[in-house]
N, C-alpha and C. Protein backbone atom coordinates (compact mmCIF):
# COMPACT_ATOMS: atom_id res chain seq x y z
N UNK A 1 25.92 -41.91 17.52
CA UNK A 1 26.04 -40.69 18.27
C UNK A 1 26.08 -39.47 17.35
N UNK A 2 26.61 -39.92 16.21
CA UNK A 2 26.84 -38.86 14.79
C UNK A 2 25.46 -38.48 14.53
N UNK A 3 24.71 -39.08 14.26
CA UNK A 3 23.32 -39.29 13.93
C UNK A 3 22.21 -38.29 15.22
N UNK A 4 22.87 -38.68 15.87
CA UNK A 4 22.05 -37.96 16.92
C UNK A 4 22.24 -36.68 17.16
N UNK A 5 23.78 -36.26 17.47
CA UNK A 5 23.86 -34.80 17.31
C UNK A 5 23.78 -33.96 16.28
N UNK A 6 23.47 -34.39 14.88
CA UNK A 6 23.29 -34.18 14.03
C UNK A 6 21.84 -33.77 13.77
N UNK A 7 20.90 -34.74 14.39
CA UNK A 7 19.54 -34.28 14.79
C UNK A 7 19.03 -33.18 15.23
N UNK A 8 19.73 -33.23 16.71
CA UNK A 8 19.56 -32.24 17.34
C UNK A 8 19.90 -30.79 17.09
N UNK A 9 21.18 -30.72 15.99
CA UNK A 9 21.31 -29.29 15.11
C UNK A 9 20.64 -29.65 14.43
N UNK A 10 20.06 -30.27 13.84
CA UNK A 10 18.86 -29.31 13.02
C UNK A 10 17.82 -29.36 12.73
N UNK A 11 17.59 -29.74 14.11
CA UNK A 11 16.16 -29.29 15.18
C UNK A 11 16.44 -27.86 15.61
N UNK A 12 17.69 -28.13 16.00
CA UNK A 12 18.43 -26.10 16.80
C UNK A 12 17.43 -25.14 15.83
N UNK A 13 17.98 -25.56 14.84
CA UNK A 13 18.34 -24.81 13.61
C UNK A 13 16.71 -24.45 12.92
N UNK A 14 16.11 -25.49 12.83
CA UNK A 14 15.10 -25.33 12.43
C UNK A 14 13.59 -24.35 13.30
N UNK A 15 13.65 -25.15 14.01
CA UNK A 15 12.89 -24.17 15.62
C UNK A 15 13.42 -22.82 15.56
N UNK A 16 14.48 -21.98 15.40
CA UNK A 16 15.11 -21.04 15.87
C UNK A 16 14.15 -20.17 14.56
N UNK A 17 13.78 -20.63 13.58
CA UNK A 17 12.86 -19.81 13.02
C UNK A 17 11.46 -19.96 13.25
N UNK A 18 10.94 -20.25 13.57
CA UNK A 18 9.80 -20.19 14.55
C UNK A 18 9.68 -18.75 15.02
N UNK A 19 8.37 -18.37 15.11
CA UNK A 19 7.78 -16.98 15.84
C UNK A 19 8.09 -17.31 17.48
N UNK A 20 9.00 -16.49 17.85
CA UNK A 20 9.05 -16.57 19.82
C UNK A 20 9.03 -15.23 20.24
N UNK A 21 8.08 -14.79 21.18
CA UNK A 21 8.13 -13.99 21.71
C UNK A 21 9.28 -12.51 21.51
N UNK A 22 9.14 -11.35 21.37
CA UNK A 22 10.43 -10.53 21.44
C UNK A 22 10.84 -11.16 19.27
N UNK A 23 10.14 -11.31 18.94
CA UNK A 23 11.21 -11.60 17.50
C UNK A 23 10.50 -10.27 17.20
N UNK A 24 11.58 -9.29 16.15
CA UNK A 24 11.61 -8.20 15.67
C UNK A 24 10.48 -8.58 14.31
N UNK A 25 9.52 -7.35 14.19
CA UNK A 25 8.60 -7.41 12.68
C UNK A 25 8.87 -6.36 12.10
N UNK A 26 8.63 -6.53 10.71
CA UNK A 26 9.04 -4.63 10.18
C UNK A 26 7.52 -3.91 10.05
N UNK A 27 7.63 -2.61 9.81
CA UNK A 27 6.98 -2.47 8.93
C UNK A 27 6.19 -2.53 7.68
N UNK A 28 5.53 -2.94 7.54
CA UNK A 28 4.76 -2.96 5.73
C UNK A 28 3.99 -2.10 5.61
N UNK A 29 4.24 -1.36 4.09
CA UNK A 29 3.29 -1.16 3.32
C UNK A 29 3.56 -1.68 2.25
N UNK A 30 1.80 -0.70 1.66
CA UNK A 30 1.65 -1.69 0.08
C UNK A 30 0.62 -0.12 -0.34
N UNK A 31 0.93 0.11 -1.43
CA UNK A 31 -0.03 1.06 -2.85
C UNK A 31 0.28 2.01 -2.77
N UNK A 32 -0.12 2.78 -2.90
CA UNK A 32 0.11 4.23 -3.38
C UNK A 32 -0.15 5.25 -2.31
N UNK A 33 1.16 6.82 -2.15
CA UNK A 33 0.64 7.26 -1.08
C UNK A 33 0.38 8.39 -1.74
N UNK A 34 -0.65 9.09 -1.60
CA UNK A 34 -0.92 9.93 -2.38
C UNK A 34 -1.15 11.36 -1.03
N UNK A 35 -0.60 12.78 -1.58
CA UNK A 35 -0.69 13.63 -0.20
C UNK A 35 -1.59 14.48 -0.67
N UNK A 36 -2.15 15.28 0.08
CA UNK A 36 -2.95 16.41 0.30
C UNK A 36 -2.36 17.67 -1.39
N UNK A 37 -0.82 17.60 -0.85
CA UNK A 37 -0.01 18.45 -2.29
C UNK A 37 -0.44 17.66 -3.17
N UNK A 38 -0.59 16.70 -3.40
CA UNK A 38 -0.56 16.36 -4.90
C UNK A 38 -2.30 16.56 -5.23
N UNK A 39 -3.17 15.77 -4.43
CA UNK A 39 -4.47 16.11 -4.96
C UNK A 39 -4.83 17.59 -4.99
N UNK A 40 -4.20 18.60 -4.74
CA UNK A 40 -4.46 20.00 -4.71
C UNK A 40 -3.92 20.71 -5.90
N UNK A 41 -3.24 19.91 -6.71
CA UNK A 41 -2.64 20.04 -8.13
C UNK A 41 -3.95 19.96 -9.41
N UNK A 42 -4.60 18.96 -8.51
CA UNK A 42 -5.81 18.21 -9.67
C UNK A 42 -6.65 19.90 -9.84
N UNK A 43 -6.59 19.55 -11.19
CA UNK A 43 -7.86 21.14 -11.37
C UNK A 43 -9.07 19.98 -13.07
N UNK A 44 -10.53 20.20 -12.41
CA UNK A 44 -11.82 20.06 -13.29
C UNK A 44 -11.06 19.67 -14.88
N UNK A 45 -11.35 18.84 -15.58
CA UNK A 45 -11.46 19.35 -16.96
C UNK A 45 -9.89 18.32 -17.43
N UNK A 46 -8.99 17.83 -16.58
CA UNK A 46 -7.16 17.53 -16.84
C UNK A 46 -7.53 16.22 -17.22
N UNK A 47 -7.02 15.94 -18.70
CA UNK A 47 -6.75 14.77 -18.96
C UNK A 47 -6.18 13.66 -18.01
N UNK A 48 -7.18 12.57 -18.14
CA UNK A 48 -6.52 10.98 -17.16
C UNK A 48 -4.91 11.13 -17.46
N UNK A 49 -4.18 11.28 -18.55
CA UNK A 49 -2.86 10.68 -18.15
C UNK A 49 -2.14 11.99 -17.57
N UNK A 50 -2.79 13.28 -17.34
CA UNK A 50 -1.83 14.38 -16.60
C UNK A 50 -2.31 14.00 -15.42
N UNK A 51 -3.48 13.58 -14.37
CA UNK A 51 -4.02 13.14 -13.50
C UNK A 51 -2.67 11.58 -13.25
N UNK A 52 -2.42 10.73 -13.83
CA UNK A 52 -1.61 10.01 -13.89
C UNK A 52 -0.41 10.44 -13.31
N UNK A 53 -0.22 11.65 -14.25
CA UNK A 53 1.31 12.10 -14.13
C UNK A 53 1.76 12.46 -13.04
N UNK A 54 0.18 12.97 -11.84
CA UNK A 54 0.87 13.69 -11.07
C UNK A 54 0.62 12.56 -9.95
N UNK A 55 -0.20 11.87 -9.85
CA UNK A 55 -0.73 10.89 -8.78
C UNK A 55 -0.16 9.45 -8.76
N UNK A 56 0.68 9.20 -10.12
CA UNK A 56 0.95 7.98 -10.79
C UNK A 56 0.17 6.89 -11.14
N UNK A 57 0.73 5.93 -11.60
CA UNK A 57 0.04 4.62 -11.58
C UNK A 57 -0.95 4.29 -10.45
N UNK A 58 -2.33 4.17 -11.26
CA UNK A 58 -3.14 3.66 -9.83
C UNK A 58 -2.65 2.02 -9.46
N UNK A 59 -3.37 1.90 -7.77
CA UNK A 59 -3.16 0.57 -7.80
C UNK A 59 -4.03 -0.38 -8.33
N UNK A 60 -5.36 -0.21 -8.34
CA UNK A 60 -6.33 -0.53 -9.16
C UNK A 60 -7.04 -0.05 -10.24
N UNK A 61 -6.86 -0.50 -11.67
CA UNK A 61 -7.70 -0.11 -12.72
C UNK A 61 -8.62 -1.34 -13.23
N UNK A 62 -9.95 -0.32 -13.26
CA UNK A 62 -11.37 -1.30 -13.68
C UNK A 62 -11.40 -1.57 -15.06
N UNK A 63 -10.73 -2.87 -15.43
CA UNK A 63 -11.29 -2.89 -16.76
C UNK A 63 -12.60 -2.84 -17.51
N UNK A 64 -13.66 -2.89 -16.73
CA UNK A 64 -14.93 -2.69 -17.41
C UNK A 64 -15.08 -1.37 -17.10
N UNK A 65 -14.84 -0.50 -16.17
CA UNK A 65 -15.41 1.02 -15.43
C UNK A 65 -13.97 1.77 -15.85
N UNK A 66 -13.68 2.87 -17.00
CA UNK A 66 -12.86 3.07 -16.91
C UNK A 66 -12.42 4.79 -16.49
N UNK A 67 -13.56 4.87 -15.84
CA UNK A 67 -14.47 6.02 -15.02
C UNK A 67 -13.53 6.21 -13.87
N UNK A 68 -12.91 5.55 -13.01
CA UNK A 68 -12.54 5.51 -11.97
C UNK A 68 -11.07 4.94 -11.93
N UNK A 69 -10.32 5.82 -10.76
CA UNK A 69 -8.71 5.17 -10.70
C UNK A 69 -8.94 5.21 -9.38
N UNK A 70 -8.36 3.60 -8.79
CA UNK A 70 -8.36 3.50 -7.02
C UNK A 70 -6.98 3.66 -6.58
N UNK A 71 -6.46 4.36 -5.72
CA UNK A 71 -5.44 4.73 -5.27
C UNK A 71 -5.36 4.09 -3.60
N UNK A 72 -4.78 2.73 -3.38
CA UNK A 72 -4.95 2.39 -2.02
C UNK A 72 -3.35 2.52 -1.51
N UNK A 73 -3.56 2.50 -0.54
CA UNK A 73 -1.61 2.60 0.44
C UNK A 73 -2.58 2.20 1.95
N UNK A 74 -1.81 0.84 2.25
CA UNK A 74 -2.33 0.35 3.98
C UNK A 74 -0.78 0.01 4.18
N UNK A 75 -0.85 -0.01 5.32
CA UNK A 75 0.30 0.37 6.42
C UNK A 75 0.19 -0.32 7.65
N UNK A 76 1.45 -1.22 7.53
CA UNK A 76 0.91 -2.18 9.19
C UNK A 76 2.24 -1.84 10.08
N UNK A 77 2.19 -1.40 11.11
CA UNK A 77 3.03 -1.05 11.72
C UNK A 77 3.20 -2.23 12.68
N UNK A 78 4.87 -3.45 12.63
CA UNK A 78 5.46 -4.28 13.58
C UNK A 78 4.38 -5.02 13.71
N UNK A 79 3.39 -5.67 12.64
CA UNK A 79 2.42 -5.93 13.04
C UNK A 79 1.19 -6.00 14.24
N UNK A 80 0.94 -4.96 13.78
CA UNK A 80 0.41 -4.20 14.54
C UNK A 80 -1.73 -4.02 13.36
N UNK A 81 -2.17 -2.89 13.91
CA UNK A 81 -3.55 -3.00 13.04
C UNK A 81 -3.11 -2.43 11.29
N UNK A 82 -3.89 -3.10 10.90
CA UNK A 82 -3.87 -2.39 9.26
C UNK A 82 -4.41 -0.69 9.26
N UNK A 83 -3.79 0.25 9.01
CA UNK A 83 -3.98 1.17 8.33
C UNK A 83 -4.40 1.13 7.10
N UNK A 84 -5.46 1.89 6.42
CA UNK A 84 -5.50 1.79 5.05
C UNK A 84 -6.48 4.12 4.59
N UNK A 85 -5.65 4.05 3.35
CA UNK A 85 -5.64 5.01 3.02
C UNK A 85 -6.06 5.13 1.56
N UNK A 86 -7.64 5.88 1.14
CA UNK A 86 -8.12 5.17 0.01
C UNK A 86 -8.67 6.74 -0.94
N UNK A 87 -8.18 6.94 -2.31
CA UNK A 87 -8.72 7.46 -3.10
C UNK A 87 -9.25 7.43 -4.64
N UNK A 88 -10.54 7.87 -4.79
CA UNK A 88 -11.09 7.49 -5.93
C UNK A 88 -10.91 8.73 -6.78
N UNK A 89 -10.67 8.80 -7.80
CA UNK A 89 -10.37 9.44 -8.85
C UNK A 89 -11.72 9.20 -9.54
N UNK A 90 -12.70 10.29 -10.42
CA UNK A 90 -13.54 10.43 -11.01
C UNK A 90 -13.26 10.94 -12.24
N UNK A 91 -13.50 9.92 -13.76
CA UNK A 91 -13.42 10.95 -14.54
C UNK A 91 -14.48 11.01 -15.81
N UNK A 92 -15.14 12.03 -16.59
CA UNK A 92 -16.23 12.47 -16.73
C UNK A 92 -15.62 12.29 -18.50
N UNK A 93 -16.23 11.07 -19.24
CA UNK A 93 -15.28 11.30 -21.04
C UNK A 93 -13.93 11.40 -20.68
N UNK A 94 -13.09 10.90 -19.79
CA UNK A 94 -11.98 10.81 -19.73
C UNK A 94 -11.12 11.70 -19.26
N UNK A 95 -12.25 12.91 -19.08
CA UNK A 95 -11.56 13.48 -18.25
C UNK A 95 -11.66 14.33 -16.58
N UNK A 96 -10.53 14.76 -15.73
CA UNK A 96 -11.01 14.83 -14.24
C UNK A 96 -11.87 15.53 -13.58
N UNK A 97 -12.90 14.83 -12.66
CA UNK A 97 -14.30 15.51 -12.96
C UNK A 97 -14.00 16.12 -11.17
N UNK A 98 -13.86 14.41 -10.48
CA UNK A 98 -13.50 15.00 -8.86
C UNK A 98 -13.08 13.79 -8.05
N UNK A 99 -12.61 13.45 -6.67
CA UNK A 99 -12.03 12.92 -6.38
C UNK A 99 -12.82 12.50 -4.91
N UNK A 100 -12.94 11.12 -4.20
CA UNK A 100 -13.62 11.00 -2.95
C UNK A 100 -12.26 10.37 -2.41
N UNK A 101 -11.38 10.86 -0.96
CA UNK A 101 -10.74 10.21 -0.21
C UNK A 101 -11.16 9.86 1.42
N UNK A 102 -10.37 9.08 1.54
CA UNK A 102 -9.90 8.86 3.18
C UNK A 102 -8.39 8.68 3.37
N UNK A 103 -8.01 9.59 3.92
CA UNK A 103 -6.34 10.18 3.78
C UNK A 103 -6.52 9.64 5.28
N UNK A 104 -5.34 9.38 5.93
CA UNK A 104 -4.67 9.05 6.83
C UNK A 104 -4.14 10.35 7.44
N UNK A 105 -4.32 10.55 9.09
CA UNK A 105 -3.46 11.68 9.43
C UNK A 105 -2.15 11.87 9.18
N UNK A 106 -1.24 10.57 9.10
CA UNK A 106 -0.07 11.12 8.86
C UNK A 106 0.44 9.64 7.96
N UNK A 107 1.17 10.12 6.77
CA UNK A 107 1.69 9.05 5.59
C UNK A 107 2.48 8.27 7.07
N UNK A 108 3.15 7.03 7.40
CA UNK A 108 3.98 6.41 8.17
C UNK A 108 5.17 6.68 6.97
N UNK A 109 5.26 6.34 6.19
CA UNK A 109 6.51 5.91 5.12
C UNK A 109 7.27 7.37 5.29
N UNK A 110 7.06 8.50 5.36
CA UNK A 110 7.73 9.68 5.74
C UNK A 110 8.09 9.96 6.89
């Protein structure tokens, strides 16, 4: 009988983590959020590591292309759809030439 109810907790126990209906998800993100203020800092001609300084660590650096810094930040809301928010950094001999984004209307993390 020991054996048995013993089973059955932890079966309880185990099942109860299982995905059911109504279970709470968080938020995620992941990379870098980069705003409108900060790329409006960038001026022609600024060394990669002041470009660094102000944008930080990219999330992706090309070790063969060292032309380019990728700046990604996606955002899943309660699982829900992926957001994703993407900028390329251009730089010309190393240094900042110009920048291609797709900014998100509004950062979530703020």
């Amino acid at each position: 009988m020991q054996k048995l109810t013993a089973i059955v907790l932890i079966s309880i126990l185990f099942l109860s983590g299982c995905a059911f209906p109504g279970v709470y998800k968080i938020n995620v993100q992941q990379g870098n959020i980069v705003t409108d203020e900060e790329l409006s800092q960038l001026s022609e001609g600024m060394p990669q590591d002041q470009v660094r300084a102000i944008l930080g660590t990219p999330l992706v650096q090309n070790p063969v292309d060292p032309s380019k810094d990728y700046y990604v930040y996606t955002f899943q809301r309660r699982g829900g759809e992926i957001e994703e928010q993407r900028v390329i950094v251009h730089y010309d001999n190393g240094n900042y030439s110009h920048y291609q984004s797709k900014l998100l209307e509004e950062t979530p993390a703020y």
